[in-house]
Protein backbone atom coordinates (compact mmCIF):
# COMPACT_ATOMS: atom_id res chain seq x y z
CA UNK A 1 84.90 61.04 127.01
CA UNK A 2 87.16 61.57 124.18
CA UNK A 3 85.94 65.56 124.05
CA UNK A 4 86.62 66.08 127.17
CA UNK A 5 90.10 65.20 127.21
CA UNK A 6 90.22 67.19 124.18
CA UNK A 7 89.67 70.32 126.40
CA UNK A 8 91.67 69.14 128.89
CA UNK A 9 94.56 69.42 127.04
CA UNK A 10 93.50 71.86 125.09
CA UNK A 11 93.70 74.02 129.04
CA UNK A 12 97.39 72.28 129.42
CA UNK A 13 98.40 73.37 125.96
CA UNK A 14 97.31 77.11 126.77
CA UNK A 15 99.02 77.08 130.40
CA UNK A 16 101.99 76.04 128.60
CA UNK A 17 102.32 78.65 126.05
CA UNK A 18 101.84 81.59 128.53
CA UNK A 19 105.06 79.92 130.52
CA UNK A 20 107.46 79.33 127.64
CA UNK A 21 108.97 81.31 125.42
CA UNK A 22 106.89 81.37 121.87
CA UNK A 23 105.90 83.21 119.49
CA UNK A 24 101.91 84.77 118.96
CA UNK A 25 100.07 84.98 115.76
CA UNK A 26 101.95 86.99 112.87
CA UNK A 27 100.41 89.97 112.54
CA UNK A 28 101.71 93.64 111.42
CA UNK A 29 101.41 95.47 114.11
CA UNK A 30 98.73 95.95 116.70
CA UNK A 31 100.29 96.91 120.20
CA UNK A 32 97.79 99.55 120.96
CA UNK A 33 94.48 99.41 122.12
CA UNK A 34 93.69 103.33 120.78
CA UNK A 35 94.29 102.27 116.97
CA UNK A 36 92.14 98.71 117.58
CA UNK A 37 89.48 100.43 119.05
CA UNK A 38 89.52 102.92 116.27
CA UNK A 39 89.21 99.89 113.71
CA UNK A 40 92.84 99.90 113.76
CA UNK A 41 93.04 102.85 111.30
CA UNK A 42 95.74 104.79 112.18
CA UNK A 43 98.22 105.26 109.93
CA UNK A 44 96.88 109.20 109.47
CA UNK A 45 96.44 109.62 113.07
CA UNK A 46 99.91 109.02 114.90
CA UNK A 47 99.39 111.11 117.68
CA UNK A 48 100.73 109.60 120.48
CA UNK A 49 102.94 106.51 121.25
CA UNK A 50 101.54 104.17 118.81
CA UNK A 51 103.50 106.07 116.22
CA UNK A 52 106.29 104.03 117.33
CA UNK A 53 104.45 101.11 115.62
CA UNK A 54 102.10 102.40 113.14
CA UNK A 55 103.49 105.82 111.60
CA UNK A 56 107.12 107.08 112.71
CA UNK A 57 106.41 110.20 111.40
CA UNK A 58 104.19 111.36 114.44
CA UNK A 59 106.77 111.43 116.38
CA UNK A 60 107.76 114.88 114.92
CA UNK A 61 104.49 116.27 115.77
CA UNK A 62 104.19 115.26 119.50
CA UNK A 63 104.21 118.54 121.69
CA UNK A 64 105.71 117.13 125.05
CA UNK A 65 107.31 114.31 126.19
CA UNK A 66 105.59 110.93 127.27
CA UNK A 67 106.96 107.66 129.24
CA UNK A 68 105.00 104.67 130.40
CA UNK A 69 107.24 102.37 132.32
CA UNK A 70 104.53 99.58 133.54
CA UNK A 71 101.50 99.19 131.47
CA UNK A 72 100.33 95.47 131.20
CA UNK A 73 97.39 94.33 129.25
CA UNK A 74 95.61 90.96 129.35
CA UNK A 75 93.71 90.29 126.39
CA UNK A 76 90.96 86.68 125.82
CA UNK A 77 88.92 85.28 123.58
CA UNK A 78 84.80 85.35 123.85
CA UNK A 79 85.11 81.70 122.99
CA UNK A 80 87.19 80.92 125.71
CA UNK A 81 84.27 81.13 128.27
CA UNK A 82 82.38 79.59 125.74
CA UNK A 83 85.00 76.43 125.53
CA UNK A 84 84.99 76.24 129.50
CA UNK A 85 80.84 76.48 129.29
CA UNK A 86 80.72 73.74 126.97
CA UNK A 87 83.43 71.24 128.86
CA UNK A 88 81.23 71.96 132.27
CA UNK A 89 78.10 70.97 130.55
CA UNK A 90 79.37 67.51 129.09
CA UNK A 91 80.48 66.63 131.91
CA UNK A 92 76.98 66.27 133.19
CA UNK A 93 76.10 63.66 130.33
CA UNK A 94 77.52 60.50 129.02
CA UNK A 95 75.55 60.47 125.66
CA UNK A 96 77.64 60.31 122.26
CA UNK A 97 75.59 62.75 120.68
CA UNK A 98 76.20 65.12 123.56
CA UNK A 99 79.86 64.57 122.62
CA UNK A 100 79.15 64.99 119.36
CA UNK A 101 77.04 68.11 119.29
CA UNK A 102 80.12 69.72 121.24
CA UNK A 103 82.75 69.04 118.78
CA UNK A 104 80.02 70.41 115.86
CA UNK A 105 79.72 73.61 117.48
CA UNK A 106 83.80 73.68 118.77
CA UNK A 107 85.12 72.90 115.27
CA UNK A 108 87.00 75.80 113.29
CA UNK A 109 86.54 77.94 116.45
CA UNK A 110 89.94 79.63 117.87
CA UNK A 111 90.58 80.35 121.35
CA UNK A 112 93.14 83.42 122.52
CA UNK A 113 94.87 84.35 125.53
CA UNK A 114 97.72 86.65 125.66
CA UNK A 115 99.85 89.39 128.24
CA UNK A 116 101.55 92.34 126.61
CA UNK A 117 103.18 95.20 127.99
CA UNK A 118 104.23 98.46 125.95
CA UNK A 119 106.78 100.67 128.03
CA UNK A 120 107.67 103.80 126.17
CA UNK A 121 109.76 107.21 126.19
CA UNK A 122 108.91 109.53 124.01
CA UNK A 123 109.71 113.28 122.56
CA UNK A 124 109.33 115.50 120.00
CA UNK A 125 111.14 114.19 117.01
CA UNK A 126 112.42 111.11 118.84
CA UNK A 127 110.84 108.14 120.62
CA UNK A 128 111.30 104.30 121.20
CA UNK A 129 109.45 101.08 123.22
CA UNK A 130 109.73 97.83 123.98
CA UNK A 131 106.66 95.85 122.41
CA UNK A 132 106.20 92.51 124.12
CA UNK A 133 103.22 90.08 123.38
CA UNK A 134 102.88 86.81 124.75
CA UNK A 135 100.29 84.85 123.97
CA UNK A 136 98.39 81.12 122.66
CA UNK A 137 95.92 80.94 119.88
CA UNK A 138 94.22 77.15 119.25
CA UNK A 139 92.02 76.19 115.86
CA UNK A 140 90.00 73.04 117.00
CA UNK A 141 89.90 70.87 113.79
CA UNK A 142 86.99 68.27 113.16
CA UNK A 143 89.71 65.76 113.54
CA UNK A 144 90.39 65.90 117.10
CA UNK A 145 93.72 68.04 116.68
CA UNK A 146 94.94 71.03 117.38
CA UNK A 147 96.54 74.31 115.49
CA UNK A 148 98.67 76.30 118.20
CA UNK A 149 100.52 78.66 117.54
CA UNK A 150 101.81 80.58 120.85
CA UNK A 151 104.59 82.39 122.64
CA UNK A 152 106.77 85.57 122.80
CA UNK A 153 106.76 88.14 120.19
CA UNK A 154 108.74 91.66 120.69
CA UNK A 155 109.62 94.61 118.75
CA UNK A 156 111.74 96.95 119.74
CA UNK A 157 111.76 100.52 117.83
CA UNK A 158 114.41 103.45 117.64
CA UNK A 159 112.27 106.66 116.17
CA UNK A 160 113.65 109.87 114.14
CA UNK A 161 111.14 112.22 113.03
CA UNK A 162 111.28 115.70 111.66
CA UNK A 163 108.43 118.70 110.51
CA UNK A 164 108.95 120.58 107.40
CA UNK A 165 107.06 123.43 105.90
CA UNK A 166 105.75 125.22 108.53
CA UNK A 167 104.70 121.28 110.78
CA UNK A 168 102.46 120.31 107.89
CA UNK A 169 104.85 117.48 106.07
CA UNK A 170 106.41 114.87 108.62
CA UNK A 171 108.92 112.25 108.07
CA UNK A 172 110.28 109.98 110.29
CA UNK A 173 112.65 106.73 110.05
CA UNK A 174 112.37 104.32 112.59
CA UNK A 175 114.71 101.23 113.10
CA UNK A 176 113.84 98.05 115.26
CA UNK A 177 114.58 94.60 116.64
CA UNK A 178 112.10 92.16 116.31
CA UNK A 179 112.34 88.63 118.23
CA UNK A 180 110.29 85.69 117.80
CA UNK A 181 110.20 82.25 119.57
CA UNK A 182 107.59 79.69 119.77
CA UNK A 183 105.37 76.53 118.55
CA UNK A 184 103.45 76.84 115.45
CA UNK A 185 101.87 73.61 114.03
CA UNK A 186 99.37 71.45 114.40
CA UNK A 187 99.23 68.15 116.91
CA UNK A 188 96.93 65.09 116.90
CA UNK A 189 95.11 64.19 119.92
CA UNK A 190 97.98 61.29 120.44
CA UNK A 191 100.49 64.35 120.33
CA UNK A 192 98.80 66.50 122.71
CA UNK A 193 98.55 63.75 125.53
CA UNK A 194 101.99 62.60 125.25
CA UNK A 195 103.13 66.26 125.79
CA UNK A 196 100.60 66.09 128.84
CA UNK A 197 102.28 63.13 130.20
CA UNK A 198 105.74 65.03 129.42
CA UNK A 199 106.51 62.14 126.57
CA UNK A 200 107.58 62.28 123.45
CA UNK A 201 105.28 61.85 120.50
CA UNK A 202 105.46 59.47 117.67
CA UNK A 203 108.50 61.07 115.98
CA UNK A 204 110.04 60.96 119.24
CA UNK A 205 109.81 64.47 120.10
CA UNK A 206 108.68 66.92 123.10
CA UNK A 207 106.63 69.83 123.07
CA UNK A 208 110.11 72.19 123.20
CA UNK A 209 111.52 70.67 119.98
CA UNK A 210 109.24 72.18 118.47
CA UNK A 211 109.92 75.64 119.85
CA UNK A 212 112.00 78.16 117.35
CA UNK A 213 114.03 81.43 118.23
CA UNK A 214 115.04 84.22 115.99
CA UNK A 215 116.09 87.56 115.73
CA UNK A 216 115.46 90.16 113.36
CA UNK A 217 116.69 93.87 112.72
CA UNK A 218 114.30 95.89 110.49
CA UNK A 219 113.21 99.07 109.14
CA UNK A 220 110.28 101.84 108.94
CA UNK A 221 109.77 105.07 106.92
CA UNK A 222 106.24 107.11 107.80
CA UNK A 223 105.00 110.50 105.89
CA UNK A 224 102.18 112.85 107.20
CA UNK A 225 101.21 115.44 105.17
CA UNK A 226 98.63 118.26 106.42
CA UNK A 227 97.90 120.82 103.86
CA UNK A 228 95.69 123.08 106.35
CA UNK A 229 94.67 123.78 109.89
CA UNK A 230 91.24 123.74 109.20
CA UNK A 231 89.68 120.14 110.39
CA UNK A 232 93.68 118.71 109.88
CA UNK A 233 93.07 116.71 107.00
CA UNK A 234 96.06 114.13 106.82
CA UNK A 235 97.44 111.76 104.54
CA UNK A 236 99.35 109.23 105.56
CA UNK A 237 101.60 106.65 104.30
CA UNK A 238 103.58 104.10 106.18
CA UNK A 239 106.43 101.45 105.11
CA UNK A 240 107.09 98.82 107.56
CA UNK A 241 110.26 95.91 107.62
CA UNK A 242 111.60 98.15 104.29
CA UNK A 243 112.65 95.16 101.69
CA UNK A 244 111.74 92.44 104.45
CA UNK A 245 112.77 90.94 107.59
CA UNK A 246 114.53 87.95 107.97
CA UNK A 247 115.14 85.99 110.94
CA UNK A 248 118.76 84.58 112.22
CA UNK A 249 118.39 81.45 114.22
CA UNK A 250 119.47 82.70 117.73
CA UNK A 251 122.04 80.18 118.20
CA UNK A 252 123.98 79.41 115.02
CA UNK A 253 123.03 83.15 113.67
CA UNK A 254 122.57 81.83 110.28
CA UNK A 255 119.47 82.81 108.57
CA UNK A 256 116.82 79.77 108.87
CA UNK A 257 114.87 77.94 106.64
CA UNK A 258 111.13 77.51 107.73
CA UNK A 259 109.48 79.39 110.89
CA UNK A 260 109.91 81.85 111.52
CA UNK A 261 109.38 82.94 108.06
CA UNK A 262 110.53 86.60 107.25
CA UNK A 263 108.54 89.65 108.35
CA UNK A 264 107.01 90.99 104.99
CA UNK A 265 107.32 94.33 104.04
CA UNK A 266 104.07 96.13 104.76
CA UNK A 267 102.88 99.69 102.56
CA UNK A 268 100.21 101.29 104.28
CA UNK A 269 98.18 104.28 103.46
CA UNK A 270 95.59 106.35 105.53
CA UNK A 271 93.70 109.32 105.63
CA UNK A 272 92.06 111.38 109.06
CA UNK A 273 90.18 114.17 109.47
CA UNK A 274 88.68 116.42 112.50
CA UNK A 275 85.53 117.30 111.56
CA UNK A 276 84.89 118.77 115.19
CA UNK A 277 86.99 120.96 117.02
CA UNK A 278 85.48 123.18 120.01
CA UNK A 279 87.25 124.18 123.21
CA UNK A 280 88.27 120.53 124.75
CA UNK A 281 85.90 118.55 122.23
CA UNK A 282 87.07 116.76 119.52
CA UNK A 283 85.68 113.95 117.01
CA UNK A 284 88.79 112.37 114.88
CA UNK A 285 87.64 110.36 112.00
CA UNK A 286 90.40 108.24 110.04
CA UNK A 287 90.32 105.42 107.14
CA UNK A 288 93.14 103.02 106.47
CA UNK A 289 94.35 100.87 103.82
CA UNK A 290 96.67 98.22 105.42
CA UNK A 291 99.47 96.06 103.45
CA UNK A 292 98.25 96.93 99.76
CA UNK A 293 100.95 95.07 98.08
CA UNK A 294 100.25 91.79 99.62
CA UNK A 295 97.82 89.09 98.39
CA UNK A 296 95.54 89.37 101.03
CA UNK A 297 91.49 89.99 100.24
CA UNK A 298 90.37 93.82 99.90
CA UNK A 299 87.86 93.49 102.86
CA UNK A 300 90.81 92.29 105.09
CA UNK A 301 92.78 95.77 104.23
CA UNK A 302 90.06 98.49 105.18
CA UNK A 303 89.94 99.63 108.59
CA UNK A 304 87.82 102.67 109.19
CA UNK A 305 87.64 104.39 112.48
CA UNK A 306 86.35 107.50 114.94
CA UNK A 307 87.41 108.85 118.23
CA UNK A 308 85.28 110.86 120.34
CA UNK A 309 87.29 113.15 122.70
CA UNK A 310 87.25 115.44 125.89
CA UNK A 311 90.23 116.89 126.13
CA UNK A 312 92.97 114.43 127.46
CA UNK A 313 90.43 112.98 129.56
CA UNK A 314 88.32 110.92 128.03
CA UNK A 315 88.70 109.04 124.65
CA UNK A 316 85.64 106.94 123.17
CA UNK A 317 86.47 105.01 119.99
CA UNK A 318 84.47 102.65 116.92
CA UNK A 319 85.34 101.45 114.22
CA UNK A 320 85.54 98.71 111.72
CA UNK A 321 88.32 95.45 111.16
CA UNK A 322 88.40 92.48 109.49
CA UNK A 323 85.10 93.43 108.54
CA UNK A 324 83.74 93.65 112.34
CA UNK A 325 82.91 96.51 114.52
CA UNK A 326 85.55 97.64 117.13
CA UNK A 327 84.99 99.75 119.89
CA UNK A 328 87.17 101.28 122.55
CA UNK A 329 87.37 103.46 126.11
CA UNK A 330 90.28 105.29 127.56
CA UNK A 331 90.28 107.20 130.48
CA UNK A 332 93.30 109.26 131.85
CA UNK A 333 93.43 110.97 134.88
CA UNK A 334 96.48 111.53 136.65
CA UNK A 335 98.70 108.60 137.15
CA UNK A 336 96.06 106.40 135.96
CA UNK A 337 94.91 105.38 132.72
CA UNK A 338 92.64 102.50 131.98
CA UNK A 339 92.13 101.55 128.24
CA UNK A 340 89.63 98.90 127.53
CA UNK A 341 88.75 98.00 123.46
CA UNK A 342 87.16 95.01 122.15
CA UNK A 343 87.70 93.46 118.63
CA UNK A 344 88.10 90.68 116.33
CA UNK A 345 90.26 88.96 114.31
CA UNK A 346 88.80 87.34 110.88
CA UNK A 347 90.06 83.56 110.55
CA UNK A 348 88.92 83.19 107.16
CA UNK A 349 90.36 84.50 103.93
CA UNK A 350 87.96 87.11 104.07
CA UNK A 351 86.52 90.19 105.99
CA UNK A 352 83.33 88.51 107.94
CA UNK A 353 83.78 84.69 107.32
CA UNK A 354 84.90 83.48 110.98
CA UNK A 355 84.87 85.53 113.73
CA UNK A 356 87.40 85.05 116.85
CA UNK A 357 85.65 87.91 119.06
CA UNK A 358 88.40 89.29 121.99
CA UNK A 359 88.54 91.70 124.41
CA UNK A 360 91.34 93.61 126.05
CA UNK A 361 92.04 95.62 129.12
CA UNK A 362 95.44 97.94 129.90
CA UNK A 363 96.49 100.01 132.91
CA UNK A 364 99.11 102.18 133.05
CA UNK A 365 100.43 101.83 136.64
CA UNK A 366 103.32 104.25 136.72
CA UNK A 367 104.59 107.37 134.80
């Protein structure tokens, strides 16, 4: 049937975007499972390696030095074990409205796969990483085609970070290379299995035609501000890709017209607290505002979050993005440490419209 070639190639599309070189979803930032499982507020928090991405100014306040050298993390869609569910069972009938009922219940939904790794070195007052994230996303459409947007995405940052007034104002610069490369459009169903069959489509073009490369140097500034010891209340702000990003095409290194379009500067506010502080116990409890000078919907911009914490142990976090609850684990013992968070990411225009529910896992394998 018709549907089921659909998801066949919807599986082919997917195997092919975690082998190439592309480019995920744009997003602002989101390379550690801590912040996500906190509701991704953590502009005010900073404490540890995601500084590097969130809030350069944290780096100032780390007390010791930190490196993770091989720490992958494999991240999925609910819906993707839905998608396979839902192939396996029409495969068992031949009836059109079995066929039909399927694409009803498949259409608007997005499926996600992705790898990532984060290795990291960093001190007081100075730190940088390598972000990598490779990954697919598909939007099924009503019309039998396909939105995918997939491949690599990497950021590489260069932190500077220094305490004034006695450690309770931090600033910190960071600057970064950002790389992009991948497919983001949408193909018919004529498309799709003429890429299967390694054709061209009806403009006479393969799959990698599509595929675009650039390169990008940016900029970050980060302020944390504690005015007292007691519970650390912080305000933080955060400017990411300062004036804008643009991309040069990696061969001609001309700036290009089109995808990839130019990272948008971000301005990003937060507040944490600790409410809790007792021998090794902790509860951290932190509110963000993300990208207030972009058009983007309200509920989209508030992320609150908590941490619950015993010592450098054990981490539990929840919170609230895109207008869904997050929640997160991370255990550290040694030379292992397992984070585990799941989340979502909100498809419509607003906080709570259409859900894409994921779930990601991370070990750190070696110091």
């Amino acid at each position: 049937m018709r549907w089921q070639r659909l998801a066949g190639t919807a599986f082919f599309l997917m195997s092919f975007a975690l082998t190439q070189k592309g480019v995920a979803a744009e997003r602002w930032t989101q390379f550690g499972l801590r912040p996500l499982g906190m509701g991704n507020a953590f502009v005010a928090v900073a404490d540890d390696f995601n500084a590097l991405f969130y809030n350069p100014a944290g780096i100032a306040r780390l007390k010791s030095w930190d490196g993770e050298f091989l720490n992958p993390q494999l991240t999925v869609s609910k819906g993707l074990g839905d998608l396979a569910s839902a192939v396996q069972k029409a495969g068992k009938s031949s009836s059109t409205s079995s066929t039909l009922d399927l694409i009803e219940k498949n259409t608007g939904e997005s499926y996600h796969a992705g790898l990532g790794l984060t290795p990291h070195l960093i001190f007081p007052g100075f730190g940088f990483a390598i972000g990598l994230d490779l990954s697919s996303t598909m939007l099924f459409h009503r019309d039998i085609s396909i939105d995918l947007d997939a491949g690599l995405r990497a950021i590489v940052p260069f932190v500077f970070a220094m305490n004034f007034l006695d450690e309770r104002l931090s600033i910190g610069l960071g600057v970064k290379a950002r790389a992009r490369a991948g497919v983001d459009r949408e193909f018919s169903m004529e498309d799709i299995q003429a890429f299967q069959k390694k054709e061209s489509d009806s403009n006479g073009k393969e799959l990698a035609d599509y595929v675009f490369t650039g390169l990008g140097v940016g900029a970050d500034v980060g302020v944390l501000f504690t005015p007292t010891k007691t519970m650390e209340p912080t305000l933080g702000v955060s400017i990411s890709d300062i004036g804008g990003t643009p991309y040069k095409d990696v061969a001609t290194g001309k700036e290009k017209l089109g995808r990839p379009d130019t990272q948008l500067p971000s301005v990003n506010v937060g507040m944490s607290m600790k409410p809790i502080q007792k021998d090794r116990i902790y509860v951290l409890t932190a509110v963000d505002m993300h990208s207030i000078n972009l058009p983007t919907s309200f509920s989209k911009k508030l992320n609150l979050g908590a941490e619950f914490g015993f010592g450098s142990i054990v981490k539990l976090q929840a919170g609230l993005y895109q207008g869904y609850l997050t929640a997160g684990t991370q255990l550290d013992v040694g030379l292992i440490n397992l984070r585990v968070v799941t989340y979502s990411e909100e498809l419509g225009a607003v906080a709570g419209f259409k859900e894409d529910r994921r779930y990601a896992l991370q070990i750190k394998l070696l110091l």
